[in-house]
C-alpha atoms as a PDB file:
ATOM      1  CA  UNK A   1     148.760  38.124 101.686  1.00  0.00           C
ATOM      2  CA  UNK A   2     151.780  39.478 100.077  1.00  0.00           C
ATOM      3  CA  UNK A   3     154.291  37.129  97.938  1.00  0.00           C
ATOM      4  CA  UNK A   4     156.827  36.116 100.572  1.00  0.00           C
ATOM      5  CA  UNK A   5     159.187  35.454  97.779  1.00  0.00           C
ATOM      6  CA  UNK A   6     159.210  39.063  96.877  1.00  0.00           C
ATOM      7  CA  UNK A   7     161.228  39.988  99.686  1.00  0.00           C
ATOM      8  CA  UNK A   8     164.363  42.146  99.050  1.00  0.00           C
ATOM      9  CA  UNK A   9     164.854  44.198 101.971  1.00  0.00           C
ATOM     10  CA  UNK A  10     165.120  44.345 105.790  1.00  0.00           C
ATOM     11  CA  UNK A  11     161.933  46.653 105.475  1.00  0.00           C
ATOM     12  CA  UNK A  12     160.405  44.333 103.409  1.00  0.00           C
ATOM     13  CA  UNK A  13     160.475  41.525 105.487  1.00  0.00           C
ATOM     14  CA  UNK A  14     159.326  43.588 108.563  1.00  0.00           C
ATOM     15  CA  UNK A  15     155.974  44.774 106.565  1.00  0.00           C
ATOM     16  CA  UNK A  16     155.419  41.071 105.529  1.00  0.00           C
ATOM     17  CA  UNK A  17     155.819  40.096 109.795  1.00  0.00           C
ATOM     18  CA  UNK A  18     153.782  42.681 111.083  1.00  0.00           C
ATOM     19  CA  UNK A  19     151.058  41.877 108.558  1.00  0.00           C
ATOM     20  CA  UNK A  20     151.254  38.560 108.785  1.00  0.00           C
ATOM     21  CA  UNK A  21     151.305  38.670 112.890  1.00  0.00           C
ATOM     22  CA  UNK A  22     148.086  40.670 112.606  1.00  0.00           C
ATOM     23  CA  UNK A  23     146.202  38.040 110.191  1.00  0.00           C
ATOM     24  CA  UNK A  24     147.312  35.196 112.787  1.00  0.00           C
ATOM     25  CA  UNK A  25     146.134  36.761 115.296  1.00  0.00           C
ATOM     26  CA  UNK A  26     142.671  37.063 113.781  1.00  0.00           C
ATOM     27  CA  UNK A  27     142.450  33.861 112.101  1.00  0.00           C
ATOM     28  CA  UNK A  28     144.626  31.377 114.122  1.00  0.00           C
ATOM     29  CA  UNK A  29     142.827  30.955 117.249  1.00  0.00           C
ATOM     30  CA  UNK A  30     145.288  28.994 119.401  1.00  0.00           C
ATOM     31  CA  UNK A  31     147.822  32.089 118.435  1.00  0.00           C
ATOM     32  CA  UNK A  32     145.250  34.444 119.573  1.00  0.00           C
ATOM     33  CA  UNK A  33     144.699  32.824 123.170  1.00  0.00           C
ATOM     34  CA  UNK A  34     148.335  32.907 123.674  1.00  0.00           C
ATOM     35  CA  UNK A  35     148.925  36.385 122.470  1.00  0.00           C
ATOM     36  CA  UNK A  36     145.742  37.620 124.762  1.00  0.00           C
ATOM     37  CA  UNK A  37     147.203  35.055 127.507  1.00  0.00           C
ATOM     38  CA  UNK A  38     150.221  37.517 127.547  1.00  0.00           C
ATOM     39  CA  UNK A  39     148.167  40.362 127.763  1.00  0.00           C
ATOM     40  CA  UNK A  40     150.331  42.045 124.684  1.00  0.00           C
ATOM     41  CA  UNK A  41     147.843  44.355 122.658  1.00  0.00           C
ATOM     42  CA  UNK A  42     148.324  43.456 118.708  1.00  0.00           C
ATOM     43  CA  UNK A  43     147.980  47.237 117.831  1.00  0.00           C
ATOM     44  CA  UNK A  44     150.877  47.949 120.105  1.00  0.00           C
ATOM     45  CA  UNK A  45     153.094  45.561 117.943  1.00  0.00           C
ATOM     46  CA  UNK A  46     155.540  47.635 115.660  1.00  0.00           C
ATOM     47  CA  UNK A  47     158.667  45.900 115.539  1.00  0.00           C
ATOM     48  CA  UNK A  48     159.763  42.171 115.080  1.00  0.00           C
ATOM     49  CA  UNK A  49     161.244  41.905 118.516  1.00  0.00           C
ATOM     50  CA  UNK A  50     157.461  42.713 120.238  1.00  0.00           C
ATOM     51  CA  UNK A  51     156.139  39.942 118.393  1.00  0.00           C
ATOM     52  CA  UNK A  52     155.172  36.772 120.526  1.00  0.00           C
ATOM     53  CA  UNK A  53     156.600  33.396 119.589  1.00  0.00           C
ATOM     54  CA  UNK A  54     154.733  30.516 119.980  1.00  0.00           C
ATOM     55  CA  UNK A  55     156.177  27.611 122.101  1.00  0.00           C
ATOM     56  CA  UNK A  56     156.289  24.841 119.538  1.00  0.00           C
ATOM     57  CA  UNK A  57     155.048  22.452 122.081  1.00  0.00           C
ATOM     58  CA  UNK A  58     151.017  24.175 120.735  1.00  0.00           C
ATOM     59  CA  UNK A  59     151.817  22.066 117.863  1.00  0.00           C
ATOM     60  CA  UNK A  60     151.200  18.664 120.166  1.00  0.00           C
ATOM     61  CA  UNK A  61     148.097  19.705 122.075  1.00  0.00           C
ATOM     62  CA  UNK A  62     146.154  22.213 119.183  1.00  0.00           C
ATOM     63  CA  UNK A  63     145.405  22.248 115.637  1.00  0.00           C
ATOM     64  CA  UNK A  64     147.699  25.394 115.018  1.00  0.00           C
ATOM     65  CA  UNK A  65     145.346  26.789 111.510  1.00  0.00           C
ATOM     66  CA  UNK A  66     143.714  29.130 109.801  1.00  0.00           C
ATOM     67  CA  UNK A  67     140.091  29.499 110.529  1.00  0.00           C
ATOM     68  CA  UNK A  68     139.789  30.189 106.800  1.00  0.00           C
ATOM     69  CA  UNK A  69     141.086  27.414 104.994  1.00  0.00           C
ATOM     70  CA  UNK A  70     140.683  23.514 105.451  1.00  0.00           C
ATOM     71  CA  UNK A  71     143.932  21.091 104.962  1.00  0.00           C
ATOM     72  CA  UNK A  72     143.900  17.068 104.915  1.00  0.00           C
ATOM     73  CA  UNK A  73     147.543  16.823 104.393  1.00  0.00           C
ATOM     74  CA  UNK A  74     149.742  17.093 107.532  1.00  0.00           C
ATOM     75  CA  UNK A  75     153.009  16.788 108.766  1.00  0.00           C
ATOM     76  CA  UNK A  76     154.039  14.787 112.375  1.00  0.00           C
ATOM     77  CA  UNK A  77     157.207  14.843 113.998  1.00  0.00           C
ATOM     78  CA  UNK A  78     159.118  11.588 115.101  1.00  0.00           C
ATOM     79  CA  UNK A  79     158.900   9.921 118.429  1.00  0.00           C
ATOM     80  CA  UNK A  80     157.622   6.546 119.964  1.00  0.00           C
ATOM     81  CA  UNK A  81     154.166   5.765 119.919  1.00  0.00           C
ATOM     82  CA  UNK A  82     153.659   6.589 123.736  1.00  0.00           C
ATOM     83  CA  UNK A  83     154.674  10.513 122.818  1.00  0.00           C
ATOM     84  CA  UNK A  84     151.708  13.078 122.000  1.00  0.00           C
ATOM     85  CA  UNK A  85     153.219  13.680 118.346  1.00  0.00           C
ATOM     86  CA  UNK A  86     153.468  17.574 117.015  1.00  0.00           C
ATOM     87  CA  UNK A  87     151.350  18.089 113.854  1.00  0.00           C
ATOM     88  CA  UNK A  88     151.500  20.866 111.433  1.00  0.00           C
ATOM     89  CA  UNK A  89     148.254  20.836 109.196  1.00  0.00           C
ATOM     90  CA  UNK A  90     149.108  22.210 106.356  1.00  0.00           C
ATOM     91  CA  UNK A  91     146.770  23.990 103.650  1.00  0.00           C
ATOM     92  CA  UNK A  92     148.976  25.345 100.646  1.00  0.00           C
ATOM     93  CA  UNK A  93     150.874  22.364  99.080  1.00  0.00           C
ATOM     94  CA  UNK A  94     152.139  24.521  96.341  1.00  0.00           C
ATOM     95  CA  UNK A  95     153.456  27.476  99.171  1.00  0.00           C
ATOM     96  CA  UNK A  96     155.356  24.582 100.446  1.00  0.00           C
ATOM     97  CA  UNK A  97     156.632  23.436  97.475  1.00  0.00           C
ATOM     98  CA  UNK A  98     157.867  26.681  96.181  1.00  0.00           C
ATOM     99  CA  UNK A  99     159.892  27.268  99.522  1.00  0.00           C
ATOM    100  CA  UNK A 100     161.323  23.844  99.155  1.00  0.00           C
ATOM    101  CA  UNK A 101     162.721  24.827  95.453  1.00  0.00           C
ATOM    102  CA  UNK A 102     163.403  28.583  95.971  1.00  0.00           C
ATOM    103  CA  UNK A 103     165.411  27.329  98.969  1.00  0.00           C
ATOM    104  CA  UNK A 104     167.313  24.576  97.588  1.00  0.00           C
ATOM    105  CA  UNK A 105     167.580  26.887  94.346  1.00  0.00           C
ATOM    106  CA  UNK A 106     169.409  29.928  96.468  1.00  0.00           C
ATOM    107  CA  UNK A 107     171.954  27.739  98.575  1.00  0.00           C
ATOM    108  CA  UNK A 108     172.863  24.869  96.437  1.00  0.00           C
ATOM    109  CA  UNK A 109     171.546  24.653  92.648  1.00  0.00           C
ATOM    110  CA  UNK A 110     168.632  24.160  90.781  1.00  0.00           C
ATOM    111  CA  UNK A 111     167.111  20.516  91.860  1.00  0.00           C
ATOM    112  CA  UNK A 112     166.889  19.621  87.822  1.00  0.00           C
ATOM    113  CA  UNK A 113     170.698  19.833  87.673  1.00  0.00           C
ATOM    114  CA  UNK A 114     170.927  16.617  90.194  1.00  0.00           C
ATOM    115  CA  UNK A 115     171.006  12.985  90.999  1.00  0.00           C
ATOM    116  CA  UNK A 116     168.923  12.834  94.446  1.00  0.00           C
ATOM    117  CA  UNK A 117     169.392   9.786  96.876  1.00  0.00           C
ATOM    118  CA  UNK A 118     168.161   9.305 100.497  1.00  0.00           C
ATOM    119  CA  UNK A 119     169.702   7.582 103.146  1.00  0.00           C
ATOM    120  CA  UNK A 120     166.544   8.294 105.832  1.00  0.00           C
ATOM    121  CA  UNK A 121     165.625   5.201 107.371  1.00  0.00           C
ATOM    122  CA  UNK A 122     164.115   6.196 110.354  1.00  0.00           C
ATOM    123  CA  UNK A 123     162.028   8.794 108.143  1.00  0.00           C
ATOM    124  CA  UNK A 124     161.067   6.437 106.126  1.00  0.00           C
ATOM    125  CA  UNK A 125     159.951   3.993 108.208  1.00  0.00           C
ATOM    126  CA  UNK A 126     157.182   6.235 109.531  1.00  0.00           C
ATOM    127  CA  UNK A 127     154.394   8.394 108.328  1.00  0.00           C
ATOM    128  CA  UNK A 128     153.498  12.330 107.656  1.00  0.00           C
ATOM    129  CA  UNK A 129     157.680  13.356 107.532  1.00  0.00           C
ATOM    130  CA  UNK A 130     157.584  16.794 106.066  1.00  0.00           C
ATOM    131  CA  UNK A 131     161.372  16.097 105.167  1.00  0.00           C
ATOM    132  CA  UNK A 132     160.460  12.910 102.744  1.00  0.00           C
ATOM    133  CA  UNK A 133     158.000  14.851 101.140  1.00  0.00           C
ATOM    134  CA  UNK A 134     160.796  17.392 100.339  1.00  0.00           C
ATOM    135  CA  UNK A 135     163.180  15.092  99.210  1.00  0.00           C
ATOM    136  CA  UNK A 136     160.354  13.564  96.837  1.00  0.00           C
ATOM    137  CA  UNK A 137     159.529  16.444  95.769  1.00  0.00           C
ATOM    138  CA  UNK A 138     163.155  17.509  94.997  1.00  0.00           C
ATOM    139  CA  UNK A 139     163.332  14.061  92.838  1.00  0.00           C
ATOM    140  CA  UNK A 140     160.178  14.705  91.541  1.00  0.00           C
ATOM    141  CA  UNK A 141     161.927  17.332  89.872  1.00  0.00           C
ATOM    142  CA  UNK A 142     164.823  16.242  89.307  1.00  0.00           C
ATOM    143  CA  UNK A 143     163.572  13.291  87.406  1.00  0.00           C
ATOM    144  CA  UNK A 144     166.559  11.167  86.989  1.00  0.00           C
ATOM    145  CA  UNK A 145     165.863   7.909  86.531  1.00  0.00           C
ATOM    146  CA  UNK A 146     168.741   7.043  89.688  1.00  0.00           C
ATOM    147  CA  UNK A 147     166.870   9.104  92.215  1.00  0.00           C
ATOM    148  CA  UNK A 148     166.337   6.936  95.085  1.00  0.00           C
ATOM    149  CA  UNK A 149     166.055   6.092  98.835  1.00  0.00           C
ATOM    150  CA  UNK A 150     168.560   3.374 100.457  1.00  0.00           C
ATOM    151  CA  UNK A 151     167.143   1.961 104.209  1.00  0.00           C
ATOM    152  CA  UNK A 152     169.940  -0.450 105.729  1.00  0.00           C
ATOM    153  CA  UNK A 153     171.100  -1.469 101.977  1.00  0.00           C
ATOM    154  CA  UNK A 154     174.566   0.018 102.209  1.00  0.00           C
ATOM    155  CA  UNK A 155     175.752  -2.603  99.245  1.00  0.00           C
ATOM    156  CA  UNK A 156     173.419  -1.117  97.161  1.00  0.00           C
ATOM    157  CA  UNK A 157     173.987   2.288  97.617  1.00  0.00           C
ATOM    158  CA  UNK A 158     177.647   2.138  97.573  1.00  0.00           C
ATOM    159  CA  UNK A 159     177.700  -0.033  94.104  1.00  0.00           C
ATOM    160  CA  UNK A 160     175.165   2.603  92.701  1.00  0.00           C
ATOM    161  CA  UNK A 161     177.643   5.627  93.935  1.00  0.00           C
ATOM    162  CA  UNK A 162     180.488   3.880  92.132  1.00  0.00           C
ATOM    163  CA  UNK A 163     178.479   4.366  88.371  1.00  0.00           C
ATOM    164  CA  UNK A 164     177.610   7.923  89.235  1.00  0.00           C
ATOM    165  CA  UNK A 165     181.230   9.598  88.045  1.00  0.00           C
ATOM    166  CA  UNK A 166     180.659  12.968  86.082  1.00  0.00           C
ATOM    167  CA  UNK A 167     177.413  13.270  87.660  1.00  0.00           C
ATOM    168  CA  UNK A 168     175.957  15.861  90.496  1.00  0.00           C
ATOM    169  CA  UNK A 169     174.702  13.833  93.232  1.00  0.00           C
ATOM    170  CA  UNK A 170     173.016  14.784  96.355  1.00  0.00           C
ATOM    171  CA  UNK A 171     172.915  12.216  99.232  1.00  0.00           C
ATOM    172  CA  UNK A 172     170.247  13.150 101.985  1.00  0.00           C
ATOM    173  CA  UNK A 173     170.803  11.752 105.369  1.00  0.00           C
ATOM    174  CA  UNK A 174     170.182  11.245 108.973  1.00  0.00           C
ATOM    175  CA  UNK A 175     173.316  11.498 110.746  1.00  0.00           C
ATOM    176  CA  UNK A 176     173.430   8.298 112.225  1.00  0.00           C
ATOM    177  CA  UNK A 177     172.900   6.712 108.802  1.00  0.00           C
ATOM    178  CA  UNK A 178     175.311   8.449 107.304  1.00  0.00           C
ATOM    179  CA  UNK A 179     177.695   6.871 109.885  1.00  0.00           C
ATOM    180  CA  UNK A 180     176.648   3.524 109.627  1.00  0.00           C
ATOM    181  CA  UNK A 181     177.071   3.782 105.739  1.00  0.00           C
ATOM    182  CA  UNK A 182     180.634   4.716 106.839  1.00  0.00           C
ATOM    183  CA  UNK A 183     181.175   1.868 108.926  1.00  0.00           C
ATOM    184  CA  UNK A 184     180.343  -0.252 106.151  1.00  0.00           C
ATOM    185  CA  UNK A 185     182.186   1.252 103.521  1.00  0.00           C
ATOM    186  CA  UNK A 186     185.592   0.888 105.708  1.00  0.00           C
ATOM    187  CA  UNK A 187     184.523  -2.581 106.666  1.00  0.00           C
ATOM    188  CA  UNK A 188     185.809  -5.804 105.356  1.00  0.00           C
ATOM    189  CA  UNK A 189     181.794  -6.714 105.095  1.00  0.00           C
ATOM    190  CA  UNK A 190     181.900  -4.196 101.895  1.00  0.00           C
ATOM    191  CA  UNK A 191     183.150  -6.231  98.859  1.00  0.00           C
ATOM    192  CA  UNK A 192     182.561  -2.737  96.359  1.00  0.00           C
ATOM    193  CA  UNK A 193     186.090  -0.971  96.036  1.00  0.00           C
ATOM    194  CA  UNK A 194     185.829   2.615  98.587  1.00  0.00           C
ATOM    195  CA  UNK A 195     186.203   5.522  95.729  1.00  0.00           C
ATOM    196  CA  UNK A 196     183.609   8.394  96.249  1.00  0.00           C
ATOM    197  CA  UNK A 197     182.528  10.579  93.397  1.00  0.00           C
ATOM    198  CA  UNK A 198     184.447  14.217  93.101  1.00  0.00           C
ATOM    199  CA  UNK A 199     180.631  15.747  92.753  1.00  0.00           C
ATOM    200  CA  UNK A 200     179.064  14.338  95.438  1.00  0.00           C
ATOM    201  CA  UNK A 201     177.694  16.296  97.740  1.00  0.00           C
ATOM    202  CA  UNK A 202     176.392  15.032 101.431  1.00  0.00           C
ATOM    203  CA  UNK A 203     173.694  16.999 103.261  1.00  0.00           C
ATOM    204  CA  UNK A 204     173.097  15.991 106.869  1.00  0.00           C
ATOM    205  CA  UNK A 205     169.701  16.397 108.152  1.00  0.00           C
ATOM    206  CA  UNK A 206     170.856  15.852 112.071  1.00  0.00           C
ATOM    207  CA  UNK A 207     169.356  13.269 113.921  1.00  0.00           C
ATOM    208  CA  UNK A 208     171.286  10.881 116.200  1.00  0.00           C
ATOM    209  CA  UNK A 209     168.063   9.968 118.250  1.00  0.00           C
ATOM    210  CA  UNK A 210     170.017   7.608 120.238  1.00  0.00           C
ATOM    211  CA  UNK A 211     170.989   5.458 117.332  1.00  0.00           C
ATOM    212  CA  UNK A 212     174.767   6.874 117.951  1.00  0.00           C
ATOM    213  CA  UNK A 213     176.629   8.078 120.573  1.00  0.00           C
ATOM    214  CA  UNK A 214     176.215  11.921 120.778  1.00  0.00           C
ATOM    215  CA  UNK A 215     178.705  14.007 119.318  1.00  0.00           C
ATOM    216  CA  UNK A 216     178.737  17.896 118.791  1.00  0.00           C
ATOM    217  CA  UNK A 217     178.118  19.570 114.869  1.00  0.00           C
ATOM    218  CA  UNK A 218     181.291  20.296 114.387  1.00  0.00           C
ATOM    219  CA  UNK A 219     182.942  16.641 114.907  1.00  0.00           C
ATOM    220  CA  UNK A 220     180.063  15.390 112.809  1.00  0.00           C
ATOM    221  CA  UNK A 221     181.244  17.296 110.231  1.00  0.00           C
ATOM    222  CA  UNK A 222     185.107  16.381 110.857  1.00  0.00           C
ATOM    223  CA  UNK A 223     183.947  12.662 110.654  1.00  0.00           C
ATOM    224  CA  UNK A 224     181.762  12.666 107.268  1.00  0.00           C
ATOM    225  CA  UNK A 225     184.795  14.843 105.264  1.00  0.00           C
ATOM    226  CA  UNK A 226     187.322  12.483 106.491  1.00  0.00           C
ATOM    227  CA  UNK A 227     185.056   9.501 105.479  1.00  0.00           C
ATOM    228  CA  UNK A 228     183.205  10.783 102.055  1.00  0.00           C
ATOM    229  CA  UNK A 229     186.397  12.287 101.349  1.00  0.00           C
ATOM    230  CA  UNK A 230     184.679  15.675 100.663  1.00  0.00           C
ATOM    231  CA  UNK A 231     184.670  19.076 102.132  1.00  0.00           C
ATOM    232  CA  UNK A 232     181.022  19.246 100.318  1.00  0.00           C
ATOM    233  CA  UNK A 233     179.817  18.283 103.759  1.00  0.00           C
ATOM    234  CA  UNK A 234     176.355  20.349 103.696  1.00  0.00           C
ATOM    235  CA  UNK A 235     173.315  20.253 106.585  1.00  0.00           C
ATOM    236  CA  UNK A 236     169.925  21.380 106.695  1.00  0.00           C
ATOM    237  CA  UNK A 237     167.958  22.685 109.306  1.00  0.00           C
ATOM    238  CA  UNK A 238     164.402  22.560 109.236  1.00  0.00           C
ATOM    239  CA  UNK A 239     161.191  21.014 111.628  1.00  0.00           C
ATOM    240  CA  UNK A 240     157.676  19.534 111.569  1.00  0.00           C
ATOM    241  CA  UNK A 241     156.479  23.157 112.524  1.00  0.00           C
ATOM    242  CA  UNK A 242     157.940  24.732 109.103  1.00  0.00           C
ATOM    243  CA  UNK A 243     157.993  25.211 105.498  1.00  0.00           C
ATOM    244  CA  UNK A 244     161.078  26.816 105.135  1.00  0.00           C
ATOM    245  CA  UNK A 245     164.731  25.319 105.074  1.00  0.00           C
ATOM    246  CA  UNK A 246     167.627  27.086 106.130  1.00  0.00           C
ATOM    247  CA  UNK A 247     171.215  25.355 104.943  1.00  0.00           C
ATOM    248  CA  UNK A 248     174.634  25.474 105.599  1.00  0.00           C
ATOM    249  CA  UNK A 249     177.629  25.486 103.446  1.00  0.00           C
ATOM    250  CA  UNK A 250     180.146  24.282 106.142  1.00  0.00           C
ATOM    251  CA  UNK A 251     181.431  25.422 109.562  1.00  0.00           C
ATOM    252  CA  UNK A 252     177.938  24.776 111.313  1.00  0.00           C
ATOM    253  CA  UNK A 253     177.038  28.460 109.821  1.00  0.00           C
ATOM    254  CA  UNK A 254     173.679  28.627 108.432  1.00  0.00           C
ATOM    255  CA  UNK A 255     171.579  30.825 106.352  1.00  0.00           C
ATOM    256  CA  UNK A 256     168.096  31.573 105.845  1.00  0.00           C
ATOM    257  CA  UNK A 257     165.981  32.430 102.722  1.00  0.00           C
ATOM    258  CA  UNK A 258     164.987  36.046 102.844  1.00  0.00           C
ATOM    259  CA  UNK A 259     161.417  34.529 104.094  1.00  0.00           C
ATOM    260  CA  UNK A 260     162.869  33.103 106.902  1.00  0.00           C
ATOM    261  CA  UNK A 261     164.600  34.561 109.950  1.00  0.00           C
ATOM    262  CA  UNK A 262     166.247  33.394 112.983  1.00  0.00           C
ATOM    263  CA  UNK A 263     165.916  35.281 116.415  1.00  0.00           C
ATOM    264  CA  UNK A 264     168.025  34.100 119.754  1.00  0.00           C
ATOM    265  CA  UNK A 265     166.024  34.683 122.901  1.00  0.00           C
ATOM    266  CA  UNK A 266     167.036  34.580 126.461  1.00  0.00           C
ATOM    267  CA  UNK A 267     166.074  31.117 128.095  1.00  0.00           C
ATOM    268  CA  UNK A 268     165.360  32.823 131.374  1.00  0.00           C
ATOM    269  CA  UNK A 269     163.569  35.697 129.607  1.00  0.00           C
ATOM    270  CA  UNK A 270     161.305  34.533 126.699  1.00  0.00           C
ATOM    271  CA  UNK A 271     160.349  38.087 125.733  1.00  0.00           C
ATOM    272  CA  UNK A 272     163.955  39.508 125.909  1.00  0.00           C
ATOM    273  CA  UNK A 273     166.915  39.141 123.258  1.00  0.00           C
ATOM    274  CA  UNK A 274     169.608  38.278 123.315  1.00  0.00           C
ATOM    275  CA  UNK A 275     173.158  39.640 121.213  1.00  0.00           C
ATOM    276  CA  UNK A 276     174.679  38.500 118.341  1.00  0.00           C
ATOM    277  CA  UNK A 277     177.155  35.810 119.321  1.00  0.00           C
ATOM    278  CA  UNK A 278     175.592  34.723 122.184  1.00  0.00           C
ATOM    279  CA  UNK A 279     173.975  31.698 123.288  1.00  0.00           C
ATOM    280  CA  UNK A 280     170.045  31.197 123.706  1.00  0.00           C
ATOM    281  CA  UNK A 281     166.810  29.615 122.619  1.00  0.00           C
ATOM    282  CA  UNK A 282     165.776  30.024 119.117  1.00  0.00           C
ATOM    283  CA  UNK A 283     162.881  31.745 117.990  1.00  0.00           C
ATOM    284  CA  UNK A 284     162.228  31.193 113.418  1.00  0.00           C
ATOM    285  CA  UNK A 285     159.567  33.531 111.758  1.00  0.00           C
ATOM    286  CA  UNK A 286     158.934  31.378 108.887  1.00  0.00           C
ATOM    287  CA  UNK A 287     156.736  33.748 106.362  1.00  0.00           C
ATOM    288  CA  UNK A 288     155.966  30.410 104.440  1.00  0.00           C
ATOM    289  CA  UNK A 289     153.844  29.202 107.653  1.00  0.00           C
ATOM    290  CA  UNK A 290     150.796  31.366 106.609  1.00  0.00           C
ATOM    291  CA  UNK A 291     147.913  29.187 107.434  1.00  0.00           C
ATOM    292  CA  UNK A 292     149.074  28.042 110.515  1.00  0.00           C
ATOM    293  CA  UNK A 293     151.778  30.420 112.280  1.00  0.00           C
ATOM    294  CA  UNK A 294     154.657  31.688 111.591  1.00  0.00           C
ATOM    295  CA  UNK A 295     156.485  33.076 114.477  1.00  0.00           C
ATOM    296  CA  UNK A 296     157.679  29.540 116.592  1.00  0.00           C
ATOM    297  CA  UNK A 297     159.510  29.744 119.797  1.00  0.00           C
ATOM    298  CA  UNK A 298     161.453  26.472 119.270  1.00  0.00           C
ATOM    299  CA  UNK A 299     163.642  24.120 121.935  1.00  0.00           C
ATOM    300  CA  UNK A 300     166.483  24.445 120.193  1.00  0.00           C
ATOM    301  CA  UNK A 301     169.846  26.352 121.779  1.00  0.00           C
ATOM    302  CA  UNK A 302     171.458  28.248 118.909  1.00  0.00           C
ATOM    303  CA  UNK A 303     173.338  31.723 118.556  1.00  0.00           C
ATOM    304  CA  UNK A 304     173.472  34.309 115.616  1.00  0.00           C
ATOM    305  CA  UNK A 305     176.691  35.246 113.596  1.00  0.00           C
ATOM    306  CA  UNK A 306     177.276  38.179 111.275  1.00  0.00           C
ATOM    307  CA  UNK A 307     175.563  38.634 107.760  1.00  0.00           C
ATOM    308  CA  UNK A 308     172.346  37.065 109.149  1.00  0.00           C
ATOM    309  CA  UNK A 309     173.866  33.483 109.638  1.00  0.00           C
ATOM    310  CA  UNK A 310     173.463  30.990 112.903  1.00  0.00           C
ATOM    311  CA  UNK A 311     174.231  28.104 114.825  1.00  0.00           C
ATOM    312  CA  UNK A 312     172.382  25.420 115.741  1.00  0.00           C
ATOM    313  CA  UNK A 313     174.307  23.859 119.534  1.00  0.00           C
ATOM    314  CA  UNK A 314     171.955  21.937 121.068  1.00  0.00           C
ATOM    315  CA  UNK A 315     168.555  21.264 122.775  1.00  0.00           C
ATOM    316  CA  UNK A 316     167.380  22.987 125.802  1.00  0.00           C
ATOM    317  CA  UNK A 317     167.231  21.636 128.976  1.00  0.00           C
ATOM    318  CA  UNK A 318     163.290  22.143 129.962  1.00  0.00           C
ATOM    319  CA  UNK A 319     164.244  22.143 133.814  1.00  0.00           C
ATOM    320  CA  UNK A 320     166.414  25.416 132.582  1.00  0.00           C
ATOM    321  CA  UNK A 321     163.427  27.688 131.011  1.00  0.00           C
ATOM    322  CA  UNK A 322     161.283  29.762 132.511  1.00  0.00           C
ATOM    323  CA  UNK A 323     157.881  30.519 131.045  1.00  0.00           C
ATOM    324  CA  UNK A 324     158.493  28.877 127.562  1.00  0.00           C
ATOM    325  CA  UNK A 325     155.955  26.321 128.463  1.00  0.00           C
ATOM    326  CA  UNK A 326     152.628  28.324 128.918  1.00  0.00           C
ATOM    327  CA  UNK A 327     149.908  25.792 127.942  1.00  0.00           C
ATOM    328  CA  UNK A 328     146.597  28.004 126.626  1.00  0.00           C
ATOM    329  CA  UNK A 329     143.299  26.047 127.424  1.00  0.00           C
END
């Protein structure tokens, strides 16, 4: 295959789909089923918008991989123990790892230039999260001798924060973390004076998984400025199911690398598109997944803005779609 991270052009990045589509479909068998289960005929297939997404529920019931390679490591998404888990096998560490840095590189800075710190507890507190082995990879790289992950330690955290003036530091974090840091920084349980560094910057991996009350993006955001006393108020948006990140600046607005795209289907219509600016289900190609697939039909609710940016707005009701769910035996 091609270098992904050669990709310059809107023509470029349709030749990489269209090949890659036609080596899944050889080598990725569960891809193949569903692909032959819609009766579409691969040679027919000459333009993103004909290619089939995968639901991302495959990723529970298969092993989504390349017939070709072998891969031990894998990545598991979170839920109780009673839920059949996703997992994404994956077979290139050093594919991932490139579209970790090239990503981070592109939107924010390079990862050597930082101070990384995590505030993930329920990430950490399980096994196989593709999004701690990106943030210990970023600190791998990094290699400042503060990069670090905080669990309920708030004291800790804050104290260390309070040394950090002059540096660039990146705090990773699940919302609800983030919030409860919050709390406890404005709390009269917090003995460490409240006086955030200028260069910190916050990046918000989403996640209230009933730890919170649920609250849209956008007063997320509102709440984390006025608390960190920061517009630097970053998310990222990423799954189990990819090796690609996409990031936002502000404003909910996010952007891909130029390996990754975002398509907005219709909910009722899982084949059909639908406009810029209006709401649907979200469909990624993510040129990174090569071994296992890279066209996902996700259960996320999203739109697309101009100059190739999106929202993320929610999760989709499954009593609301209509043939998203096709199971292939």
């Amino acid at each position: 295959m091609e270098n992904i991270f050669n990709i310059r052009t809107e023509q470029d990045f349709l030749k990489a789909s269209l090949k890659t589509f036609r080596y899944q479909y050889e080598n990725v068998e569960v891809y193949r089923k569903f692909v032959d289960y819609l009766r579409i005929n691969p040679d027919e297939v000459d333009e993103i918008a004909k290619i089939p997404f995968l639901p991302i529920e495959m990723f529970k019931n298969h092993q989504v991989l390349d017939k070709k390679v072998s891969a031990d490591l894998f990545f598991q998404s979170s839920g109780t123990t009673q839920m059949n888990l996703s997992k994404h096998f994956i077979a290139n560490e050093n594919l991932y790892r490139e579209s970790i840095y090239k990503s981070f590189e592109e939107f924010i800075g390079r990862p050597e230039d930082f101070i990384f710190l995590g505030l993930l507890p329920s990430y950490l507190e399980r096994q196989n999260s593709s999004l701690i082995y990106m943030v210990d990879y970023l600190m791998n790289v990094s290699a400042q001798p503060e990069n670090g992950y905080f669990l309920y330690n708030h004291s800790d955290l804050l104290e260390l924060l309070n040394t950090l003036e002059g540096k660039k530091v990146i705090l990773f974090g699940v919302s609800f973390a983030l919030l409860d840091f919050l709390d406890y920084c404005h709390s009269e349980e917090s003995s460490v004076p409240l006086n955030f560094l200028k260069n910190l910057i916050v990046i918000e991996t989403g996640g209230m998984k009933g730890r919170k009350e649920e609250m849209t993006k956008d007063e997320l955001l509102v709440i984390l400025q006025e608390g960190f006393q920061t517009d630097r108020i970053f998310s990222e948006y990423s799954m189990t199911e990819l090796l690609s990140q996409a990031y936002s600046l502000g404003n909910n607005e996010y952007e891909c690398p130029k390996w990754m795209r975002i398509l907005v289907r219709n909910a009722e219509d899982p084949l059909s598109y639908e406009k810029e600016g209006r709401t649907g289900a979200v469909n990624i190609i993510d040129l990174a997944n090569i071994h296992s697939c890279s066209f996902i039909a996700t259960q996320d609710l999203g739109k697309t803005l101009p100059g190739s940016r999106f929202q993320i707005l929610g999760r989709i009701d499954h009593s609301d779609i209509r043939g998203c769910s096709l199971l292939v035996s």
